[in-house]
Protein backbone atom coordinates (compact mmCIF):
# COMPACT_ATOMS: atom_id res chain seq x y z
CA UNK A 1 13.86 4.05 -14.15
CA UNK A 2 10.76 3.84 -15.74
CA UNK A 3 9.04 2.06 -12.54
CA UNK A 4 10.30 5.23 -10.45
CA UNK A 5 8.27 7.89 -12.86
CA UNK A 6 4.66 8.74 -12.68
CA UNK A 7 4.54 9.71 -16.86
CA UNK A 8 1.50 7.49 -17.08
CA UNK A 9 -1.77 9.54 -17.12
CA UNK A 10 -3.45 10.14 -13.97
CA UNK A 11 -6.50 8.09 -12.96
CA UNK A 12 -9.42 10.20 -13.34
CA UNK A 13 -12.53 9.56 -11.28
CA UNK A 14 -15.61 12.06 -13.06
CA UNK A 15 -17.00 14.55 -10.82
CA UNK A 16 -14.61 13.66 -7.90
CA UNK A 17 -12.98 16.15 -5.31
CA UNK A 18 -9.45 16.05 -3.92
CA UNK A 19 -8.70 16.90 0.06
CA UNK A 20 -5.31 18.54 -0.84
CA UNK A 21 -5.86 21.06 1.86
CA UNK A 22 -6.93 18.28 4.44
CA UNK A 23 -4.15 15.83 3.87
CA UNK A 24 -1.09 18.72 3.74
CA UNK A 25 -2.68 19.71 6.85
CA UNK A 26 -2.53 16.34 8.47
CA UNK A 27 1.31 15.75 7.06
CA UNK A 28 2.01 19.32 8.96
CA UNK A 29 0.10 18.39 12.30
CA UNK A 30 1.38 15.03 12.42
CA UNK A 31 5.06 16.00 11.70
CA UNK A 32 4.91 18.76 14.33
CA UNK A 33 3.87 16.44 17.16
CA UNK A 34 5.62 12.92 16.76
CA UNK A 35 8.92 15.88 16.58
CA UNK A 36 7.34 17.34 19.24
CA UNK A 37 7.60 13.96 21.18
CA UNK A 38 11.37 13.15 19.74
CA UNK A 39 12.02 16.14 21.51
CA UNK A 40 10.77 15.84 24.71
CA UNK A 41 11.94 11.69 24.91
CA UNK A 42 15.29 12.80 23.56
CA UNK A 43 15.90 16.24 25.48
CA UNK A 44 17.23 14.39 28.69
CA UNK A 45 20.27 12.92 26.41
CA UNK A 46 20.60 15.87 24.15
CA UNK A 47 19.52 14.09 21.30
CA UNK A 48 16.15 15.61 20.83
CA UNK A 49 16.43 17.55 17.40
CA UNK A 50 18.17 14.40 15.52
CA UNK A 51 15.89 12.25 16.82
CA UNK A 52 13.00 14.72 15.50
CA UNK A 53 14.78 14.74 12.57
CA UNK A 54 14.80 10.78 12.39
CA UNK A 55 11.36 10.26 13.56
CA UNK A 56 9.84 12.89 11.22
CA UNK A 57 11.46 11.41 8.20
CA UNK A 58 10.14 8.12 8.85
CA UNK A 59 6.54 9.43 8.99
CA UNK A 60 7.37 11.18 5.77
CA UNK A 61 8.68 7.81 4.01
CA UNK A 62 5.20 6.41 4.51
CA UNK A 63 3.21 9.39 2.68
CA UNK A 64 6.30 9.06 -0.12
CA UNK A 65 4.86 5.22 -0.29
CA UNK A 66 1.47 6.20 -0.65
CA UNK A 67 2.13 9.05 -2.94
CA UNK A 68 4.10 6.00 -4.94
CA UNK A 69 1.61 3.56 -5.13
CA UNK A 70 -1.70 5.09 -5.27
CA UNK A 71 -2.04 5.15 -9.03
CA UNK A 72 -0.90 1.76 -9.87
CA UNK A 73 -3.07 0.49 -7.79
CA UNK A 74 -5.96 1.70 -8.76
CA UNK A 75 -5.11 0.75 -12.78
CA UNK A 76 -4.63 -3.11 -11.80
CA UNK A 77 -7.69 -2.88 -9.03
CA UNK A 78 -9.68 -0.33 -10.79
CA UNK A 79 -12.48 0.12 -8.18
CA UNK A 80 -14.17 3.24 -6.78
CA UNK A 81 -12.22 3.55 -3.85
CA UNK A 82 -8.88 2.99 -5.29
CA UNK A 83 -9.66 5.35 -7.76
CA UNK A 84 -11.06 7.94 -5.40
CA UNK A 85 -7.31 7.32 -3.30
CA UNK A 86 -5.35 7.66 -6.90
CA UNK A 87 -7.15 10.89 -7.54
CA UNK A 88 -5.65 12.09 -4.16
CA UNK A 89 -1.84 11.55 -5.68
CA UNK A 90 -0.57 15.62 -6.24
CA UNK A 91 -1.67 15.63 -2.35
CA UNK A 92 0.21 13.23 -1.24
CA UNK A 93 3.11 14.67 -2.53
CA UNK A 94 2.84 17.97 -1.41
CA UNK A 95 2.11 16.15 2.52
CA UNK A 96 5.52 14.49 1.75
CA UNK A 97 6.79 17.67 1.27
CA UNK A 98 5.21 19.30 4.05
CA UNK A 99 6.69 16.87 6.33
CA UNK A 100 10.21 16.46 4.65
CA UNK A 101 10.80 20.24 5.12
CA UNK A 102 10.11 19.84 8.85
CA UNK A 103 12.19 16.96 9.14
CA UNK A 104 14.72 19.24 7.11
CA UNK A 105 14.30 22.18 9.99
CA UNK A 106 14.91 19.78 12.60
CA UNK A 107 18.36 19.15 10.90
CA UNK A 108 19.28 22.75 10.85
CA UNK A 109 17.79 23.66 14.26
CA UNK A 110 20.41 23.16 16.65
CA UNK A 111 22.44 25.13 14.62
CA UNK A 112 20.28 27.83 14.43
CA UNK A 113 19.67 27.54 18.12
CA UNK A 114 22.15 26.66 19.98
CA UNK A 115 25.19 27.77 17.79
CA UNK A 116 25.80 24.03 17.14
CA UNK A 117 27.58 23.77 14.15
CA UNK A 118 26.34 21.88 11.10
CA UNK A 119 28.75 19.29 10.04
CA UNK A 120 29.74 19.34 6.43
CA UNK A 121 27.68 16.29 5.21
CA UNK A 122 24.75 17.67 6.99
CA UNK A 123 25.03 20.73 5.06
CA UNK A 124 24.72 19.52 1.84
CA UNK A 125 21.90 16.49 2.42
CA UNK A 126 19.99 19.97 3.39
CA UNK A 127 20.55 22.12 0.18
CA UNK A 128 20.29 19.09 -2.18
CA UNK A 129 17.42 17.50 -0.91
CA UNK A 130 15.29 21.00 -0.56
CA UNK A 131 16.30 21.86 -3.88
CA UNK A 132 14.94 17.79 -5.02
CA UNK A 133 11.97 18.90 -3.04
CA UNK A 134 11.37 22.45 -5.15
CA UNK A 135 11.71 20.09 -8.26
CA UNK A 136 8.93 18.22 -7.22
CA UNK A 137 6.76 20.52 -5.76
CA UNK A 138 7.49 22.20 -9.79
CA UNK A 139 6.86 19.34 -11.26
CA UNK A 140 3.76 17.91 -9.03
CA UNK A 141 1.85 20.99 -10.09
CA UNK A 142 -0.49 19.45 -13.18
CA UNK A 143 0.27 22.75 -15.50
CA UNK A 144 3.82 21.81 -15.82
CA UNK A 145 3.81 19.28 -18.26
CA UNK A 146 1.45 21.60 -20.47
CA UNK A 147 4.23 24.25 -20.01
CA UNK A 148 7.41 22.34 -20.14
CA UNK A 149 5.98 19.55 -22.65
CA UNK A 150 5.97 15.18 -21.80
CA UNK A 151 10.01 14.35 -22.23
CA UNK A 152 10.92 17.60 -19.59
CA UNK A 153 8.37 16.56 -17.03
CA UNK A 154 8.56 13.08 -16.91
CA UNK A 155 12.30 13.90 -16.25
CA UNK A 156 11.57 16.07 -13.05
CA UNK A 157 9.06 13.50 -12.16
CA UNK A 158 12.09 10.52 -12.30
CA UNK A 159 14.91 12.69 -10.81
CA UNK A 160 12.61 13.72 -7.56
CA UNK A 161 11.35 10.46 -7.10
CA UNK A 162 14.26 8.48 -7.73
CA UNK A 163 15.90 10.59 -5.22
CA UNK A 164 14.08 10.41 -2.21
CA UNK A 165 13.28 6.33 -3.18
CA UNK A 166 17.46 6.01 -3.42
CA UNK A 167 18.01 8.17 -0.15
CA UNK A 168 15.29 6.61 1.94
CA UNK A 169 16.77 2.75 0.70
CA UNK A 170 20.31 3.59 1.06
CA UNK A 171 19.47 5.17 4.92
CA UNK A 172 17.79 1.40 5.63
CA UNK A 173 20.44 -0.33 3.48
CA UNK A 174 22.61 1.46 6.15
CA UNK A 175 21.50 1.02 9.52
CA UNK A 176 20.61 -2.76 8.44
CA UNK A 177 24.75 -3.41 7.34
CA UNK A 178 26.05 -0.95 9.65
CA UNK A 179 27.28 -0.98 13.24
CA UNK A 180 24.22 0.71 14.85
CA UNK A 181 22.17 -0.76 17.76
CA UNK A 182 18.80 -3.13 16.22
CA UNK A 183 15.70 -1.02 14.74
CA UNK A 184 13.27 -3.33 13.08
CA UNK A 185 11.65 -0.15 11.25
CA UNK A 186 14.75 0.17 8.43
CA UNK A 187 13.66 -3.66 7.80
CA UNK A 188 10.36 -2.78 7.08
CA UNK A 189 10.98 0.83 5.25
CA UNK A 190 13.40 -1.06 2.75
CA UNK A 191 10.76 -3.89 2.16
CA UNK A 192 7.97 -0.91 2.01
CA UNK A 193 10.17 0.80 -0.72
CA UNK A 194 11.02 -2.55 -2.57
CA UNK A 195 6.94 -3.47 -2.56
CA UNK A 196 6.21 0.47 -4.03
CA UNK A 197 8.80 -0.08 -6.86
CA UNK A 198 7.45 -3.73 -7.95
CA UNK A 199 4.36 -2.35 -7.47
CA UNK A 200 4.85 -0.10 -10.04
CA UNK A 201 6.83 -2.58 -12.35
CA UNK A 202 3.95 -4.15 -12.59
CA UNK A 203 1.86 -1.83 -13.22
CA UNK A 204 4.49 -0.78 -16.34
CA UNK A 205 4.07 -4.38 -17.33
CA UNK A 206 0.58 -5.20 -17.02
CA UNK A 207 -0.17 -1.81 -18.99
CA UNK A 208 2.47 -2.58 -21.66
CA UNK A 209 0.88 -5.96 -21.89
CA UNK A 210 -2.41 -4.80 -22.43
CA UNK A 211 -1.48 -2.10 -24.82
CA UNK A 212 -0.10 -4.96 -27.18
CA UNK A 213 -3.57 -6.85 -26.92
CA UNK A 214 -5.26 -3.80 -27.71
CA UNK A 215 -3.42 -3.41 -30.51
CA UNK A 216 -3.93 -7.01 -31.97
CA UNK A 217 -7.33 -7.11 -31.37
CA UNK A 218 -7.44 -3.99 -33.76
């Protein structure tokens, strides 16, 4: 689990600025209009909110990647830019959950709308993922490790992440084994989610590694 956390301590670039307002902002904007296109391409067959639904959640499994990968990165190719991107991190994850919570409304929509009702399974992927994504909006915020102390928040940290990473594999995993038409984009979300997690197993490693040099060499 420990390649799912984020307890290491965040890359610090001195005297840099987030864009936490820009990229939440983007995350809305660009969830609102590829659902805006789901709906118009799927209105004709009545599909238009689950495909919303789909299509949004894929745009939201790339900022989870990002959000994932961002730090490690820029430990094992420390460079301006990477660091600059690292630094950027807490926004990511409040665009992924900017654009999860549309996705989310898209889900609940027709019901709301056109008296469809929610099916049972439906139901309770909505409650447990929003409250996942309250955890990790909690948990995202930097003052909560000061107030709930290391152990606690590297615990929120793993839970949130290791949800969404396990839900967004086992949806691929799915529609890869299952009997649903060819989509080559759950091939390439499962091998983006395998590349963030040995991303960050290496990142574990390579930092472990050079902890244990550090302390020979004193």
């Amino acid at each position: 689990m420990v390649a799912l956390d984020s307890s290491h301590v965040a890359v610090e670039v001195p005297g840099g600025t987030t864009h936490t307002g820009q990229i939440v902002l983007f995350s809305l904007l660009g969830s609102a209009l590829v659902a805006a296109a789901a709906l118009t391409i799927g209105a004709s067959a009545g599909t238009g909110w689950a495909l919303a639904a789909e299509i949004v959640s894929r745009f939201s499994l790339l900022i989870f990647v990002a959000a994932m990968i961002v730090e490690p990165i820029a430990r094992l190719i420390p460079t301006s830019a990477t660091r600059a991107a690292a630094r950027e991190r807490h926004s990511l994850v409040l665009g992924f959950a900017a654009a999860s919570i549309v996705s989310l409304i898209c889900v609940v929509a027709p019901s709301r709308l056109g008296g469809e009702p929610l099916a049972a399974p439906a139901i309770a992927y909505c409650v447990l993922t929003a409250g996942i994504l309250a955890v990790m909006l909690f948990s995202a915020h930097p003052a909560t490790m000061r107030f709930l102390g290391g152990p606690a928040w590297r615990s929120l940290q793993r839970i949130s992440t290791a949800y969404f990473w396990l839900a967004f594999a086992l949806t691929a995993m799915g529609h890869l084994v299952g009997p649903h038409r060819p989509d080559n984009w759950h091939g390439f979300a499962l091998l983006l989610l395998v590349g963030a997690l040995l991303m960050r197993f290496t990142d574990t490693f390579v930092l472990h590694i050079r902890s244990r040099m550090a302390e020979k060499v004193a």
